[in-house]
Protein backbone atom coordinates (compact mmCIF):
# COMPACT_ATOMS: atom_id res chain seq x y z
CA UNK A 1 -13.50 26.59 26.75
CA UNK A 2 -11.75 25.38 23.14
CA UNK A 3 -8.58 23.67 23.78
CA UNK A 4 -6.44 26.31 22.02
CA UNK A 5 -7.68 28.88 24.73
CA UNK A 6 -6.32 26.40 27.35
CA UNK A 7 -2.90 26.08 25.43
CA UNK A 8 -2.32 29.42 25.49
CA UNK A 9 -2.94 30.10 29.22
CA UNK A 10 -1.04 27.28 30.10
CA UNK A 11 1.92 28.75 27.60
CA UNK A 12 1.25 32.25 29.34
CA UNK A 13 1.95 30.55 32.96
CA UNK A 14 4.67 28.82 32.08
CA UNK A 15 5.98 31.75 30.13
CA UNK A 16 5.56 34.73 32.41
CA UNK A 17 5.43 36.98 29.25
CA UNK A 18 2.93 36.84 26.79
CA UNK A 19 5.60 37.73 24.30
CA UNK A 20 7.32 34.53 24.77
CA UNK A 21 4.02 32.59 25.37
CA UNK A 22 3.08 33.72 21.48
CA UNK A 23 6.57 32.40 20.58
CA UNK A 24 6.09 29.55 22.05
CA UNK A 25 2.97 28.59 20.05
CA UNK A 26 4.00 29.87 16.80
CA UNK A 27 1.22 32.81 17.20
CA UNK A 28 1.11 36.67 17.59
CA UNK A 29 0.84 38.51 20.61
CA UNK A 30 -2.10 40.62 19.79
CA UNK A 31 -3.97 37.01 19.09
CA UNK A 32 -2.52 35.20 22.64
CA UNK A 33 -3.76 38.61 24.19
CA UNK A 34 -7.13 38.27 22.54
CA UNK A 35 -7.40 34.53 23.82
CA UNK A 36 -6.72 35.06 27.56
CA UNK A 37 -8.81 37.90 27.28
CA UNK A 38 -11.96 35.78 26.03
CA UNK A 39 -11.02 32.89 28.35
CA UNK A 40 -11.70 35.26 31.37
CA UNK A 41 -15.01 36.72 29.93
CA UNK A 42 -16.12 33.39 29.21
CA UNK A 43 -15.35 31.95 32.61
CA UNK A 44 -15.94 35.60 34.32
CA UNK A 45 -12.78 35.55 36.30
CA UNK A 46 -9.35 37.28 36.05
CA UNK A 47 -6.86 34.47 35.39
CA UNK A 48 -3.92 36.54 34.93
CA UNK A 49 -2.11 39.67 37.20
CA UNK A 50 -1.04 41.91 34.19
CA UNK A 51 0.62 44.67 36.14
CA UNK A 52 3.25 41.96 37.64
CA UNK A 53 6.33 41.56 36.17
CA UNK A 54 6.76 38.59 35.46
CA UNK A 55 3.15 37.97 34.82
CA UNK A 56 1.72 36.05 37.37
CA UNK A 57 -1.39 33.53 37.48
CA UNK A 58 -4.28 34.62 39.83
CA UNK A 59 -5.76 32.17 42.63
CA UNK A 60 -8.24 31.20 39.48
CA UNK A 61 -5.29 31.37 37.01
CA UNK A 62 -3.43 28.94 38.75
CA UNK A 63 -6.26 26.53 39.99
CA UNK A 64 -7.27 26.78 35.97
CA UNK A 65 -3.33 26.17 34.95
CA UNK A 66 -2.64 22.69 37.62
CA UNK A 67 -5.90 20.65 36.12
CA UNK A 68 -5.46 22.54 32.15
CA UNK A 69 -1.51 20.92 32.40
CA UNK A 70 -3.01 17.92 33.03
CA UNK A 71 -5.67 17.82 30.57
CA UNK A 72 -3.19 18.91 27.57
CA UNK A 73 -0.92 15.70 28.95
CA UNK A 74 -4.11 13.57 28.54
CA UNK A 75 -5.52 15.10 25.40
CA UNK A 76 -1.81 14.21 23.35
CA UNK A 77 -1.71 10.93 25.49
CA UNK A 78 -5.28 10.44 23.61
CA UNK A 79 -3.97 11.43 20.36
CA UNK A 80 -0.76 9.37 20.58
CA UNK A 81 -3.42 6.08 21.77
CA UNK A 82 -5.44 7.13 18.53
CA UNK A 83 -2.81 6.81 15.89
CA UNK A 84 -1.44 3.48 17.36
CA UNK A 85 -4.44 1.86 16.72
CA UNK A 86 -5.35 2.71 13.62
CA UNK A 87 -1.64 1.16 12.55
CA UNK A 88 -2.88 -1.75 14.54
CA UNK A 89 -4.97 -4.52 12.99
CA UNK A 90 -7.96 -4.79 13.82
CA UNK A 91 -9.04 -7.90 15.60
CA UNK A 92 -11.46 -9.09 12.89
CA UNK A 93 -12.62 -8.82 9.64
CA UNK A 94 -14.74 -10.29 7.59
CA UNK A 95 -14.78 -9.22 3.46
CA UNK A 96 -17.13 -10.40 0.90
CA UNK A 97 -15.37 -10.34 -2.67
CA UNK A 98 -17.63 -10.45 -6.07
CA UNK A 99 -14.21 -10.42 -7.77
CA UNK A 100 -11.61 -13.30 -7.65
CA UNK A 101 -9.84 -13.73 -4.36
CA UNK A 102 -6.16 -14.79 -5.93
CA UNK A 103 -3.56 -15.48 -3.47
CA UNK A 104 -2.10 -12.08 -4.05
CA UNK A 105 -4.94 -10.62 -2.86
CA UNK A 106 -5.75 -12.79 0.64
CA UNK A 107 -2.36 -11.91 1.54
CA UNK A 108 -2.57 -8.45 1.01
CA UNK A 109 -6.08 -8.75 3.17
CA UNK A 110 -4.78 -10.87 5.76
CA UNK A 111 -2.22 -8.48 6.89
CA UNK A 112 -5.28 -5.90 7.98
CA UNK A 113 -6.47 -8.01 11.07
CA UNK A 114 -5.41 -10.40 13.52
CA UNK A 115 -8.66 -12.76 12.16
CA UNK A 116 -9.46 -12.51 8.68
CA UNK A 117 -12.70 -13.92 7.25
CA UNK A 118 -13.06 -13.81 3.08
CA UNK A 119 -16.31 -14.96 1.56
CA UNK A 120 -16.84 -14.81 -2.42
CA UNK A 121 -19.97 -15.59 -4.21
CA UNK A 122 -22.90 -13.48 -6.17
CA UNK A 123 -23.69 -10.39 -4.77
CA UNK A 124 -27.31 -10.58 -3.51
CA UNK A 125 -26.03 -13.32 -1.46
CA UNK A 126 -23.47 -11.08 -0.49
CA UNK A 127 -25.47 -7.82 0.40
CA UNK A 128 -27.94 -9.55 2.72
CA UNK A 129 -24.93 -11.02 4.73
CA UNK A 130 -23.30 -7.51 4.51
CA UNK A 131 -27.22 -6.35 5.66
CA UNK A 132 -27.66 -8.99 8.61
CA UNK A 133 -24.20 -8.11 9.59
CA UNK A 134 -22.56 -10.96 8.63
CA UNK A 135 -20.26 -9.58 7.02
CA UNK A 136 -17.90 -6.32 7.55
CA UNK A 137 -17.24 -4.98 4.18
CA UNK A 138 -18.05 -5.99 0.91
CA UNK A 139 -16.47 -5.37 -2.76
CA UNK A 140 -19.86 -6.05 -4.85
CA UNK A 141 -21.52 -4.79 -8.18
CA UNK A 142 -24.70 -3.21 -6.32
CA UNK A 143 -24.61 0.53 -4.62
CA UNK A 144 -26.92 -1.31 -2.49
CA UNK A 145 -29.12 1.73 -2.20
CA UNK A 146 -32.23 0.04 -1.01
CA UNK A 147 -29.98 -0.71 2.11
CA UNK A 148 -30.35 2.21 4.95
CA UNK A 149 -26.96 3.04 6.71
CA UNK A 150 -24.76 1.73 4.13
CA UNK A 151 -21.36 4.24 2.55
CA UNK A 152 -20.52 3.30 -0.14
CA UNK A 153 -17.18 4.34 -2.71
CA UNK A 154 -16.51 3.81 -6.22
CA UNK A 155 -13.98 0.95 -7.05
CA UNK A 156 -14.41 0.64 -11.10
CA UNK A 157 -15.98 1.03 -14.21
CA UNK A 158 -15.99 -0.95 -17.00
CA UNK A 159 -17.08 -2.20 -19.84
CA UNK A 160 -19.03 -5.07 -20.94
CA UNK A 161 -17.54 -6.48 -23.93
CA UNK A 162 -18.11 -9.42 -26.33
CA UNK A 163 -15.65 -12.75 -26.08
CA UNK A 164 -15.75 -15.45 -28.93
CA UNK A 165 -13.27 -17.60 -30.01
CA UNK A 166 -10.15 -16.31 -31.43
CA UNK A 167 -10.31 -19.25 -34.37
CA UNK A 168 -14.10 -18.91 -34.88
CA UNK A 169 -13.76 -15.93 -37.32
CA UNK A 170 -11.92 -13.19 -38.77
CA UNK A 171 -13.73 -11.07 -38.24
CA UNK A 172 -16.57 -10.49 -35.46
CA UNK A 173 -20.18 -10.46 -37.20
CA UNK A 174 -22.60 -8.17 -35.41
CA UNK A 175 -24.57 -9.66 -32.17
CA UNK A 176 -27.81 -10.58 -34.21
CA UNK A 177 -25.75 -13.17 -36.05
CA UNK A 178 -23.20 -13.90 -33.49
CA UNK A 179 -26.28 -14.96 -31.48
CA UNK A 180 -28.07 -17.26 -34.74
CA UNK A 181 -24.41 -18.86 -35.31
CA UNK A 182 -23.41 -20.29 -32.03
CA UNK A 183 -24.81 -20.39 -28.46
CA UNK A 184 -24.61 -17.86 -26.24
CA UNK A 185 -22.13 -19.08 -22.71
CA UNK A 186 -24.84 -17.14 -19.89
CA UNK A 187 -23.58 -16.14 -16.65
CA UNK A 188 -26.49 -17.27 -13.83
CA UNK A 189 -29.71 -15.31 -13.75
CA UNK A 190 -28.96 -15.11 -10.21
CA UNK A 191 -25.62 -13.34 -10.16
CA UNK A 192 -25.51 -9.12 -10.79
CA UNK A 193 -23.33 -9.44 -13.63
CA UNK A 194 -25.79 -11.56 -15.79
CA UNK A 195 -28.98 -9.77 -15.00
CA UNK A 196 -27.21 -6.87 -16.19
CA UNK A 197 -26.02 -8.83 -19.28
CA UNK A 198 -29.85 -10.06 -20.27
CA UNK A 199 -31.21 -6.54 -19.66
CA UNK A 200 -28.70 -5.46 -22.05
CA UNK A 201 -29.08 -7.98 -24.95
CA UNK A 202 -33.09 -7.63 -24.42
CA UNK A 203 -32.58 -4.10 -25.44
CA UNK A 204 -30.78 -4.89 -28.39
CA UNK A 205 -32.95 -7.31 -29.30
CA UNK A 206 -30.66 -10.10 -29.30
CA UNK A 207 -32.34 -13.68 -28.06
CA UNK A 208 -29.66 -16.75 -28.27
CA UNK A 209 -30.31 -20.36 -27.51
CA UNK A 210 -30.00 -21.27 -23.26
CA UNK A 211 -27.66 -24.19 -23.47
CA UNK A 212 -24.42 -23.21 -21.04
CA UNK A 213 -25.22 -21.42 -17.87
CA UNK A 214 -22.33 -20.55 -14.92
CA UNK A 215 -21.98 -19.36 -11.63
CA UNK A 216 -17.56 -18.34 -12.51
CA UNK A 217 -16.15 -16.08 -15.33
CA UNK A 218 -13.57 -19.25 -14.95
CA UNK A 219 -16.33 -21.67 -16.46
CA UNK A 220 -17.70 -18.99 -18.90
CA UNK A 221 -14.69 -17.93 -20.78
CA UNK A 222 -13.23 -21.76 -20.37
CA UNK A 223 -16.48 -23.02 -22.50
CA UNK A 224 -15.93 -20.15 -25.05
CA UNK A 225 -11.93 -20.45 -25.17
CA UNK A 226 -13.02 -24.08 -26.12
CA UNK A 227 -15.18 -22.99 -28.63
CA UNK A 228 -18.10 -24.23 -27.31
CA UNK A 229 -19.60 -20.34 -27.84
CA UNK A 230 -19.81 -16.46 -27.23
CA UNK A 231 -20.20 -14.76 -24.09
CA UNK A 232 -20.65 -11.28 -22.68
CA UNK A 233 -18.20 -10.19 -19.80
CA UNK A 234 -16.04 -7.44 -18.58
CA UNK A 235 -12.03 -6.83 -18.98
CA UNK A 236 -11.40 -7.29 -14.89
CA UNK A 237 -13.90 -11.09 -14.96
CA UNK A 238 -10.87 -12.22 -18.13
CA UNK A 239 -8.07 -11.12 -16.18
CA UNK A 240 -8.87 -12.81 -12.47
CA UNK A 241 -9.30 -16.08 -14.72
CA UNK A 242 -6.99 -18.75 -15.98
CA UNK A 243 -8.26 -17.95 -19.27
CA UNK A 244 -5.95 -17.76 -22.29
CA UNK A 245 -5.99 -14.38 -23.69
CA UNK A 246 -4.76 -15.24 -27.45
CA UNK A 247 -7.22 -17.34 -27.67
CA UNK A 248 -9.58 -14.97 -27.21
CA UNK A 249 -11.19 -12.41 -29.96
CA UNK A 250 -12.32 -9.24 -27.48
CA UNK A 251 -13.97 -6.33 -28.85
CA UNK A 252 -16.18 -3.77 -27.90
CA UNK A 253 -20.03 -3.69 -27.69
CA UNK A 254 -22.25 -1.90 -29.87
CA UNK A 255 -23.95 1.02 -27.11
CA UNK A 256 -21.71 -0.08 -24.96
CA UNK A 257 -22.79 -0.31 -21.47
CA UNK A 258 -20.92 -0.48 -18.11
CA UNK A 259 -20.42 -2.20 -14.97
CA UNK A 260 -19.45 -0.59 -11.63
CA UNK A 261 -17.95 -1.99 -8.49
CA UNK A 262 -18.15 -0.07 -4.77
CA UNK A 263 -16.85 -1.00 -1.23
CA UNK A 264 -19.74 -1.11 0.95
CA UNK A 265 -19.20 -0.85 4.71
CA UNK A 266 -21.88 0.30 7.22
CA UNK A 267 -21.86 3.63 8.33
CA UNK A 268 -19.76 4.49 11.36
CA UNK A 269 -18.28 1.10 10.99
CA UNK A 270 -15.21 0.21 9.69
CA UNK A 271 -14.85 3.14 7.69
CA UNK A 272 -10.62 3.00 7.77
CA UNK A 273 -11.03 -0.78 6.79
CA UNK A 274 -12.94 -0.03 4.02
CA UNK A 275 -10.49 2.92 2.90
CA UNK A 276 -7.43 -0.08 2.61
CA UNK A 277 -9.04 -2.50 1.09
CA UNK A 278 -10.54 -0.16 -1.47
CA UNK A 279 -6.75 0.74 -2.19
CA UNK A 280 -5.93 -2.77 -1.96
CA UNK A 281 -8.32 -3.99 -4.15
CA UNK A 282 -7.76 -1.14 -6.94
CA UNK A 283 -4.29 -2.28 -6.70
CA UNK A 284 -4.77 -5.33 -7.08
CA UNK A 285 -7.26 -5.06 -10.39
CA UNK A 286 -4.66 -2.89 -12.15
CA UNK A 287 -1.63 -5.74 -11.46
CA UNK A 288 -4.18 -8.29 -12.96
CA UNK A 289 -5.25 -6.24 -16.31
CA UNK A 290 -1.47 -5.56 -17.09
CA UNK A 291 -0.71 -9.20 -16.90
CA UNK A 292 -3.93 -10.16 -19.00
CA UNK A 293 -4.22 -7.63 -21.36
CA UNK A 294 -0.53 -5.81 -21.71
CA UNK A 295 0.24 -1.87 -21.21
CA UNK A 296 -0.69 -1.06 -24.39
CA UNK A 297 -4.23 -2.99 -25.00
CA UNK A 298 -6.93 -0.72 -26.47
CA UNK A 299 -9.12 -2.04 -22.89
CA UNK A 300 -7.09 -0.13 -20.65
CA UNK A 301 -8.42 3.07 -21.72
CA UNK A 302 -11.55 2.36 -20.98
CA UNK A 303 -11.11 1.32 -17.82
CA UNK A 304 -10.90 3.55 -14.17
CA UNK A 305 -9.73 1.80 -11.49
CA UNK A 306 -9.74 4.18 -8.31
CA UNK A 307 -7.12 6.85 -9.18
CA UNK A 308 -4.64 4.55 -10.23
CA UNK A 309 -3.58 4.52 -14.22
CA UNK A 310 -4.00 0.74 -15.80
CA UNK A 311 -1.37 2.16 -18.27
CA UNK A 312 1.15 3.60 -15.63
């Protein structure tokens, strides 16, 4: 028996007509007709006297009508329970971040659950906590698709681009002697972001002397805005830092290539979680390029961020 079969013998009770029973739920008569009728083949029993006037439940009908009325009160009680708690927090929560967790942000996170855990740091360390359960959801640069029962949705892409000094030169030489004329400022070998970086420049050919190595985009584009060297990063790691954008020269790679973000949540878990704070998130990311970067910078347009427009 599908609940819209029990709706409509309850409305045809209640009714006495099948008429007004049809008008009732916003159907035809030929298609309230059709239901009763396949409600009694299905059950083999006559639920309904046709030939009385008003139409009357049989013994069945009515038996079938006192425990249906009650299961269509428990069946919108169930729906009404459903929708107040997913307005509800959550009790707890626990987020790992690859990108910077500004105040902005926590806030924004914070008002999701009752008890809100936020852990940052590289993503490998990240995906086995996410992995070992440790953690609930996770904002990383990995698909993680070596990891069974994981969803996972597309936050942003980006590109990588090249960061030296604003006073160093006029005008940006190509990598090759970028790389023989001043260090190059390395993000750890450990972190996502600069094994992706070192695969890249290895197939450019590009080698540069190891002298400044950092876990933060903060200590990266500090030592270059100091002109201490060049560095490889991405428009979103500049604009979660402190970093002075004038001071800055930022232009586009040669073949450029691209760095993604997901939310990663395990499957049947936390899937509505995961659905705010990937619109959280997105949010957030588009707030901090307009700050850094302005509505009109040529980085914007290659930049998606969710569905949101960085130049809206």
């Amino acid at each position: 028996m599908n609940l819209r079969a029990i709706q409509t013998l309850v409305a045809v009770v209640e009714a006495g007509s099948i008429t007004q029973a049809a008008d009732q739920l916003g159907s035809s008569q030929p298609a309230v007709s059709m239901a009763l009728r396949e409600l009694e083949e299905e059950l083999g029993v006559v639920l309904v006297d046709r030939g009385a006037r008003p139409l009357r439940p049989t013994h069945a009908g009515l038996a079938l009508y006192h425990r249906a009325s009650r299961l269509l009160t428990d069946v919108e009680a169930l729906a009404i329970a459903v929708r107040s708690a997913a307005a509800e927090k959550v009790a707890s929560l626990r987020v790992g971040l690859v990108v910077s967790c500004a105040p902005t942000l926590v806030r924004r996170l914070q008002q999701m659950a009752r008890e809100v855990e936020i852990r940052t740091g590289l993503t490998p360390d990240l995906l086995k906590a996410l992995a070992s359960h440790e953690l609930d959801v996770l904002v990383a640069s990995n698909a993680a698709d070596e990891i069974e029962g994981i969803e996972r949705r597309p936050l942003v892409r980006e590109p990588f681009v090249a960061v030296v000094p604003a006073a160093r030169a006029e005008r940006v030489p190509d990598l090759h002697q970028l790389a023989a004329s001043m260090p190059l400022v390395r993000y750890t070998a450990r972190s996502a972001i600069g094994t992706a970086i070192e695969r890249y420049l290895r197939r450019q050919g590009v080698e540069s002397a190891h002298r400044f190595e950092f876990d933060s985009s903060e200590s990266v584009l500090m030592t270059v805005q100091a002109g201490l060297g060049w560095a490889i990063t991405t428009p979103i790691c500049i604009a979660q830092t402190r970093t002075d954008v004038d001071r800055l020269r930022i232009v586009p790679l040669p073949r450029t290539t691209w760095r993604q973000l997901y939310v990663l949540y395990r499957r049947d878990e936390f899937e509505a979680s995961a659905e705010r704070i990937h619109a959280l998130v997105a949010d957030h990311m588009v707030d901090a390029l307009r700050a850094a970067f302005g509505a009109r910078h040529w980085i914007h347009d290659a930049i998606e961020v969710g569905e949101i427009s960085v130049q809206a």
